[in-house]
PDB file of N, CA and C in Angstrom:
ATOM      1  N   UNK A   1     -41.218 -35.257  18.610  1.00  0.00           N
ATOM      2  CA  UNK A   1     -42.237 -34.286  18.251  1.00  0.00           C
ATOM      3  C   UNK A   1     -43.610 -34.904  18.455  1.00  0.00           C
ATOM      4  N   UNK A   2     -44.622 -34.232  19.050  1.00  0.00           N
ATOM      5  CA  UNK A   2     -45.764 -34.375  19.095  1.00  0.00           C
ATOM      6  C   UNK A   2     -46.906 -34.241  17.711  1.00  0.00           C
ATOM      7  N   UNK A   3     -47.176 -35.617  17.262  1.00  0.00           N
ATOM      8  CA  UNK A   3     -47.741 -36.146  16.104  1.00  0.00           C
ATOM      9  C   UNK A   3     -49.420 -35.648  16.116  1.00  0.00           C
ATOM     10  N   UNK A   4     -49.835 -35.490  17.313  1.00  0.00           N
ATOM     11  CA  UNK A   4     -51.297 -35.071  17.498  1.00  0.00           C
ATOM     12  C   UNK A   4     -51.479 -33.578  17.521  1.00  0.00           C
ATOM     13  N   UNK A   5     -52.115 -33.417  16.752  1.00  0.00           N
ATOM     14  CA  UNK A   5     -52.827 -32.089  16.187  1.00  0.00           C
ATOM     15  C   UNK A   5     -54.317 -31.668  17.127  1.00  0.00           C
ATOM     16  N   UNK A   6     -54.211 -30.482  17.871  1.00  0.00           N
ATOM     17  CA  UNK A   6     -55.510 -30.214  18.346  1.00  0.00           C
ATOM     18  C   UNK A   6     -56.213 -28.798  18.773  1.00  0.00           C
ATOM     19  N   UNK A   7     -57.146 -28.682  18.363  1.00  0.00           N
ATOM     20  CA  UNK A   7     -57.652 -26.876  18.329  1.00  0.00           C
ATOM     21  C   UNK A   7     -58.818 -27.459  19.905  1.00  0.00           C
ATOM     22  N   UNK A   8     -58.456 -26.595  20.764  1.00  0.00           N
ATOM     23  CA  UNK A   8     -59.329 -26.372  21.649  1.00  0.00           C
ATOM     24  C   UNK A   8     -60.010 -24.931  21.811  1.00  0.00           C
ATOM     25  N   UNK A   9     -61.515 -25.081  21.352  1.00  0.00           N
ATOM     26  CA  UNK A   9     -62.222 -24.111  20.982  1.00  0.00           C
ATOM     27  C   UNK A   9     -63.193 -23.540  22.476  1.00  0.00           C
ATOM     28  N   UNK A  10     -63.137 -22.626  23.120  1.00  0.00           N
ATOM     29  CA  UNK A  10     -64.037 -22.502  23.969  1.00  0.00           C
ATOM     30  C   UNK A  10     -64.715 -21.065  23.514  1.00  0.00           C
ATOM     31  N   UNK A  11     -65.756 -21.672  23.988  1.00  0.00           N
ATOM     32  CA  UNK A  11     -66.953 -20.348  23.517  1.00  0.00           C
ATOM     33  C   UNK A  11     -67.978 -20.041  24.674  1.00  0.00           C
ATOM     34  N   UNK A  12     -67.878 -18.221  25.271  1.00  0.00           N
ATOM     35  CA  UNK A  12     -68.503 -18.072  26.370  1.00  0.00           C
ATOM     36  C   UNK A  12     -69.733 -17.728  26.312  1.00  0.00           C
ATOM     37  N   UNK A  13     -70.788 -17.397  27.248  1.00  0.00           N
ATOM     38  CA  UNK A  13     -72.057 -17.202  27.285  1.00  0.00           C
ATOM     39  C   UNK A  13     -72.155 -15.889  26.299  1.00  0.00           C
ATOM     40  N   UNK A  14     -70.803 -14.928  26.367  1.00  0.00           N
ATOM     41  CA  UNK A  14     -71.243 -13.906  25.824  1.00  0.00           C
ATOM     42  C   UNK A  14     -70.869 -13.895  24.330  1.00  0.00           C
ATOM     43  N   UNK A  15     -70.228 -15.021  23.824  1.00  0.00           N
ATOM     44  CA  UNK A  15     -69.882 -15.067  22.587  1.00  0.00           C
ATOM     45  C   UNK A  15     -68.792 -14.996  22.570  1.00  0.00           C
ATOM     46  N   UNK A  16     -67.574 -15.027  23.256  1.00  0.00           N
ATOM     47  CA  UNK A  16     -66.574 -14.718  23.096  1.00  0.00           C
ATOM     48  C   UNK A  16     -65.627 -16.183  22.847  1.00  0.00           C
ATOM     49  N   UNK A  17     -64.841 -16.314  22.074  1.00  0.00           N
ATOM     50  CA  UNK A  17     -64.300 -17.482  21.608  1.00  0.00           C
ATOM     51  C   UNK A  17     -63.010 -17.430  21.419  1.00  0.00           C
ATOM     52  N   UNK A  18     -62.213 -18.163  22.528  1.00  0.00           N
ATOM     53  CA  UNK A  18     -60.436 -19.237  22.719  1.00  0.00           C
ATOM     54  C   UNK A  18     -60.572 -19.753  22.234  1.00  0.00           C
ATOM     55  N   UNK A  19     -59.331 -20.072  21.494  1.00  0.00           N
ATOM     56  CA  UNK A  19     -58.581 -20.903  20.897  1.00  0.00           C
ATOM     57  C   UNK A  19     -57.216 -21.390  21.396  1.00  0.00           C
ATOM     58  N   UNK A  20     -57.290 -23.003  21.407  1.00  0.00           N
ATOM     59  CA  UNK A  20     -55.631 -23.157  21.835  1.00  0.00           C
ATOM     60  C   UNK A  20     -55.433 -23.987  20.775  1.00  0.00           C
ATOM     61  N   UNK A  21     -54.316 -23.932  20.234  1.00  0.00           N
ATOM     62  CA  UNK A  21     -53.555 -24.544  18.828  1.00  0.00           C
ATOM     63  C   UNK A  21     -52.827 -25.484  19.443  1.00  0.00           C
ATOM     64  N   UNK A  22     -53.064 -26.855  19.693  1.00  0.00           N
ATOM     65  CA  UNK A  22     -51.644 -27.490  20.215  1.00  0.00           C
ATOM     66  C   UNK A  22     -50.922 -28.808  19.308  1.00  0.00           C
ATOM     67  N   UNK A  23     -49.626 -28.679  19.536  1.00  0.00           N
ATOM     68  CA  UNK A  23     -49.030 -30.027  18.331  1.00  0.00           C
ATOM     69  C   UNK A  23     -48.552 -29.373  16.843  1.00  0.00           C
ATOM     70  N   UNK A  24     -48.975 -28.359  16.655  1.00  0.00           N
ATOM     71  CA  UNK A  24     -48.403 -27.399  15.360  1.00  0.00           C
ATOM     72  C   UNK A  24     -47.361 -26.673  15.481  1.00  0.00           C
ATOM     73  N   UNK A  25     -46.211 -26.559  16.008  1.00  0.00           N
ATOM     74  CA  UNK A  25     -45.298 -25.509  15.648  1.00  0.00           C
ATOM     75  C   UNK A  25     -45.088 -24.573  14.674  1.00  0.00           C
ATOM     76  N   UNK A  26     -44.263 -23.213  15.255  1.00  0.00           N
ATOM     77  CA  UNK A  26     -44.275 -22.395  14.262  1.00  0.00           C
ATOM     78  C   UNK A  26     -45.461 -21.795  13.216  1.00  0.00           C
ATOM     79  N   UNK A  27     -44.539 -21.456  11.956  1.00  0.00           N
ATOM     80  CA  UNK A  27     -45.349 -21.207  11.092  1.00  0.00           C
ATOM     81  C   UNK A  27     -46.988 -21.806  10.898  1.00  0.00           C
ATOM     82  N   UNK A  28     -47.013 -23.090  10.658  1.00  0.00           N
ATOM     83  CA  UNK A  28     -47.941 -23.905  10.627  1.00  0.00           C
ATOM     84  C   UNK A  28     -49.082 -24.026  11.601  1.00  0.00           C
ATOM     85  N   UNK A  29     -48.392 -23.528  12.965  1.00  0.00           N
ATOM     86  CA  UNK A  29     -49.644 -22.741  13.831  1.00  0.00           C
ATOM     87  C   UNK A  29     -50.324 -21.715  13.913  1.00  0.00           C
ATOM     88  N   UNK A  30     -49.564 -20.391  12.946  1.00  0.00           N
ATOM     89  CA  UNK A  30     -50.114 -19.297  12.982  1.00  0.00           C
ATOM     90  C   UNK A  30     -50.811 -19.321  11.239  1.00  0.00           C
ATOM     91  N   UNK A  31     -50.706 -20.291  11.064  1.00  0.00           N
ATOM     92  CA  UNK A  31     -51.479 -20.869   9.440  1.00  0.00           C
ATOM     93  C   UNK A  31     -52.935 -21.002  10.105  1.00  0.00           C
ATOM     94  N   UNK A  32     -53.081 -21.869  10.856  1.00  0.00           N
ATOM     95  CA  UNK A  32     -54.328 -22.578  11.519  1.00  0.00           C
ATOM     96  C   UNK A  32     -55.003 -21.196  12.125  1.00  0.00           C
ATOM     97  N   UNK A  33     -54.295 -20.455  12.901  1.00  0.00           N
ATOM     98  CA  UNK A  33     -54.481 -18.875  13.793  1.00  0.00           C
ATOM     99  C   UNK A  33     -55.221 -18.313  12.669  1.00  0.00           C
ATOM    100  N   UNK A  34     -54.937 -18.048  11.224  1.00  0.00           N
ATOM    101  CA  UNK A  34     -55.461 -17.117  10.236  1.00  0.00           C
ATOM    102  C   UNK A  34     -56.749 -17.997  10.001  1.00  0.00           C
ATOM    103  N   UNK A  35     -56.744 -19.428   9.626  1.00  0.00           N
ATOM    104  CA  UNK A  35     -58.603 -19.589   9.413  1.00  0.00           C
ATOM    105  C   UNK A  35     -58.819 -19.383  10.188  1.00  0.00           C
ATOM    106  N   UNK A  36     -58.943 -19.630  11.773  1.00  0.00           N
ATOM    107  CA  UNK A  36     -59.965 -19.416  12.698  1.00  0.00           C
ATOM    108  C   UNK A  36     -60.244 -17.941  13.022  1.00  0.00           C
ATOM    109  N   UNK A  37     -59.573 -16.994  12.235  1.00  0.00           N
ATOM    110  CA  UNK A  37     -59.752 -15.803  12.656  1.00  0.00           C
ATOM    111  C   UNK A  37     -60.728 -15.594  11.608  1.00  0.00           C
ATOM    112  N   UNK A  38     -60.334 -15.768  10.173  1.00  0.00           N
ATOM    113  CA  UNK A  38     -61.434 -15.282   8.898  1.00  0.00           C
ATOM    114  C   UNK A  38     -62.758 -16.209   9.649  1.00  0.00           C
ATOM    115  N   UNK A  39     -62.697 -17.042  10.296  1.00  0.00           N
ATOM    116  CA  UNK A  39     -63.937 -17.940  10.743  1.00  0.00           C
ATOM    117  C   UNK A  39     -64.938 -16.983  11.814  1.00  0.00           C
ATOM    118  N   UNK A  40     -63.784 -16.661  12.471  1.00  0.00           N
ATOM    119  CA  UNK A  40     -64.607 -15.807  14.136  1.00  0.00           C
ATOM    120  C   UNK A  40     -64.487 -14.731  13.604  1.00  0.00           C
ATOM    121  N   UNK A  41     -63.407 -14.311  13.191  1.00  0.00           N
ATOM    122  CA  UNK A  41     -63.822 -12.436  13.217  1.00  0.00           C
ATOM    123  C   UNK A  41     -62.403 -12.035  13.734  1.00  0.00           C
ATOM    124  N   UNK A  42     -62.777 -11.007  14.176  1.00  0.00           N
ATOM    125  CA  UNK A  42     -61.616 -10.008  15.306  1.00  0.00           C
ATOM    126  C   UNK A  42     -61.234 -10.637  16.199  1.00  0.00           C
ATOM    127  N   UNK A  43     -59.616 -10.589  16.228  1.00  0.00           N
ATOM    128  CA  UNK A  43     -58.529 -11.346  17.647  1.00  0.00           C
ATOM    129  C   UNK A  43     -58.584  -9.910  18.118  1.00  0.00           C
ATOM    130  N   UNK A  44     -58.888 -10.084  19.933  1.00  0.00           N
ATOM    131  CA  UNK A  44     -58.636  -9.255  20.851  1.00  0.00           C
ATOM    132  C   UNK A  44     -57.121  -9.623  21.120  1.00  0.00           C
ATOM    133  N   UNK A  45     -56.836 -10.634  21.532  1.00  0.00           N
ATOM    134  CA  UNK A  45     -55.250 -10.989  21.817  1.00  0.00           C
ATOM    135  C   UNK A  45     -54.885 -11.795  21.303  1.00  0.00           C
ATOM    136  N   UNK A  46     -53.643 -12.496  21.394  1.00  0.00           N
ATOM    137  CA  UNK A  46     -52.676 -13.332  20.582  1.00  0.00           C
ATOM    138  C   UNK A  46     -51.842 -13.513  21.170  1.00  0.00           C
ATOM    139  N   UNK A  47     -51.611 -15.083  22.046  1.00  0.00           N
ATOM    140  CA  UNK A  47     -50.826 -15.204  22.952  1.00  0.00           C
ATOM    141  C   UNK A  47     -49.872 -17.063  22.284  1.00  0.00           C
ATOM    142  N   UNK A  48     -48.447 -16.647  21.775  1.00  0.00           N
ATOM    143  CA  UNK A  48     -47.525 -17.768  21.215  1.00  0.00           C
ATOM    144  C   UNK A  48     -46.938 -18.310  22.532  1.00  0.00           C
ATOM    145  N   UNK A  49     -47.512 -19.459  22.572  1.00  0.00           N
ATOM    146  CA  UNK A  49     -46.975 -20.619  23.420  1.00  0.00           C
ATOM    147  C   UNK A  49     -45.223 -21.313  23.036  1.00  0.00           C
ATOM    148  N   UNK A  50     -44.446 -21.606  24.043  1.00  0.00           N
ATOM    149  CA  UNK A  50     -43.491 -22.402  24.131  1.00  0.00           C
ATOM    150  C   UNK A  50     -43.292 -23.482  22.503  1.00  0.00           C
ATOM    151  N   UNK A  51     -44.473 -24.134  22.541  1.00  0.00           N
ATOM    152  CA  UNK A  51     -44.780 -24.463  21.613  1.00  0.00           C
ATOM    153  C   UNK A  51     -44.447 -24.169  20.068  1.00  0.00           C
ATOM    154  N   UNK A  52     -44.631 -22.492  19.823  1.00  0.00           N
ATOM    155  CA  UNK A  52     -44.695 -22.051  18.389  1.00  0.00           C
ATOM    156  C   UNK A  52     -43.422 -21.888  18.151  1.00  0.00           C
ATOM    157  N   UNK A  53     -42.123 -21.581  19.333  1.00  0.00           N
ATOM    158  CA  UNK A  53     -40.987 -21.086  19.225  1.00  0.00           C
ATOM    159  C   UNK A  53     -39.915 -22.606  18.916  1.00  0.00           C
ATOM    160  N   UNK A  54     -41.065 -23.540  18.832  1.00  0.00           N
ATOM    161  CA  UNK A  54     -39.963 -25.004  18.528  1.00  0.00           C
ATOM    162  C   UNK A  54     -39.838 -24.824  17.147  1.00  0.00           C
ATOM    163  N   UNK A  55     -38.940 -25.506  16.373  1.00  0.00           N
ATOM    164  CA  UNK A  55     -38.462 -25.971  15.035  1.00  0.00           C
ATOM    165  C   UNK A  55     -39.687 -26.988  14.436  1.00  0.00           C
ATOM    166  N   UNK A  56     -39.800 -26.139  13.201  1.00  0.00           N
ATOM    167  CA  UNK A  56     -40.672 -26.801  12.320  1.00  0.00           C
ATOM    168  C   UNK A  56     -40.530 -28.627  11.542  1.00  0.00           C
ATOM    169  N   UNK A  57     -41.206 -29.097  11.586  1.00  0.00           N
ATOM    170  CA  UNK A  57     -40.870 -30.229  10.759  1.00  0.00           C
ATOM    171  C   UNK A  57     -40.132 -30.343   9.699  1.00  0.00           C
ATOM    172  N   UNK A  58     -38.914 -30.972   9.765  1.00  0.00           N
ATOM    173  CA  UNK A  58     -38.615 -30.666   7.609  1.00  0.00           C
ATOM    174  C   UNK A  58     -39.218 -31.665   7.058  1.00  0.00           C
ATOM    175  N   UNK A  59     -39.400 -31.408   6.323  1.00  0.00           N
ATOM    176  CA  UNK A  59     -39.595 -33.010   5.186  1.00  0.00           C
ATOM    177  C   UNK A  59     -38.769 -32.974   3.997  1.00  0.00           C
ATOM    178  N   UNK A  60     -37.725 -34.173   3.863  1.00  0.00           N
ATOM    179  CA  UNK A  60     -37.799 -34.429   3.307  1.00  0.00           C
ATOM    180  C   UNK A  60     -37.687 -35.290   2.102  1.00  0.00           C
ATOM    181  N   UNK A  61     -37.507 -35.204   0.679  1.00  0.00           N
ATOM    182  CA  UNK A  61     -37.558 -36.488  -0.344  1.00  0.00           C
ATOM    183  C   UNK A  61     -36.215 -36.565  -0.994  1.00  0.00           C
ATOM    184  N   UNK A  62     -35.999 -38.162  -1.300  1.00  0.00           N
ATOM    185  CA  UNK A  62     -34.835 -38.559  -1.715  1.00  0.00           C
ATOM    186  C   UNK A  62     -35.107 -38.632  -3.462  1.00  0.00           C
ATOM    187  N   UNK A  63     -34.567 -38.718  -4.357  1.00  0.00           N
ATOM    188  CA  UNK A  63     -34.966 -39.393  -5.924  1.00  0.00           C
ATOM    189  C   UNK A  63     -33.518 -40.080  -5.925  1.00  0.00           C
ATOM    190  N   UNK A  64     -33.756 -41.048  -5.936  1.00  0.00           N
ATOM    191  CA  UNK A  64     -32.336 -41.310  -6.619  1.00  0.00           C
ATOM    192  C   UNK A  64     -33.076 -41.907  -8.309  1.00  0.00           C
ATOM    193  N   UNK A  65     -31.849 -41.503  -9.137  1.00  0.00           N
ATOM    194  CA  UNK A  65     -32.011 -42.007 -10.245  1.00  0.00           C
ATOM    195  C   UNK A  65     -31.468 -43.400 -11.232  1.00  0.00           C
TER     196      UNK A  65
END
């Protein structure tokens, strides 16, 4: 799994602003998708990469007692 996390933000002359989510799968990418939207405003489109359709990280913890 890819450990690096990265938002590539492009913003055009006319204001218009991409986003690429990369290194987040799943859920946890369309987590990141919702701030940048309350941030910008209105999604014209919404396009899920190869990427979002991989298996999420599990985590998880042992206790032994």
């Amino acid at each position: 799994m890819n450990s690096k996390h990265e938002i590539e933000i492009q913003i055009s002359q006319t204001g218009e602003v991409k986003a690429h989510i990369k290194g987040i799968p799943g859920r946890g990418c369309s987590d990141v998708a919702k701030i940048l939207k309350d941030i910008v405003g209105e999604v014209k489109s919404d396009t899920k990469t190869s990427e979002y359709y991989q298996p999420e990280p599990k985590i998880g913890i042992d206790i032994k007692h």
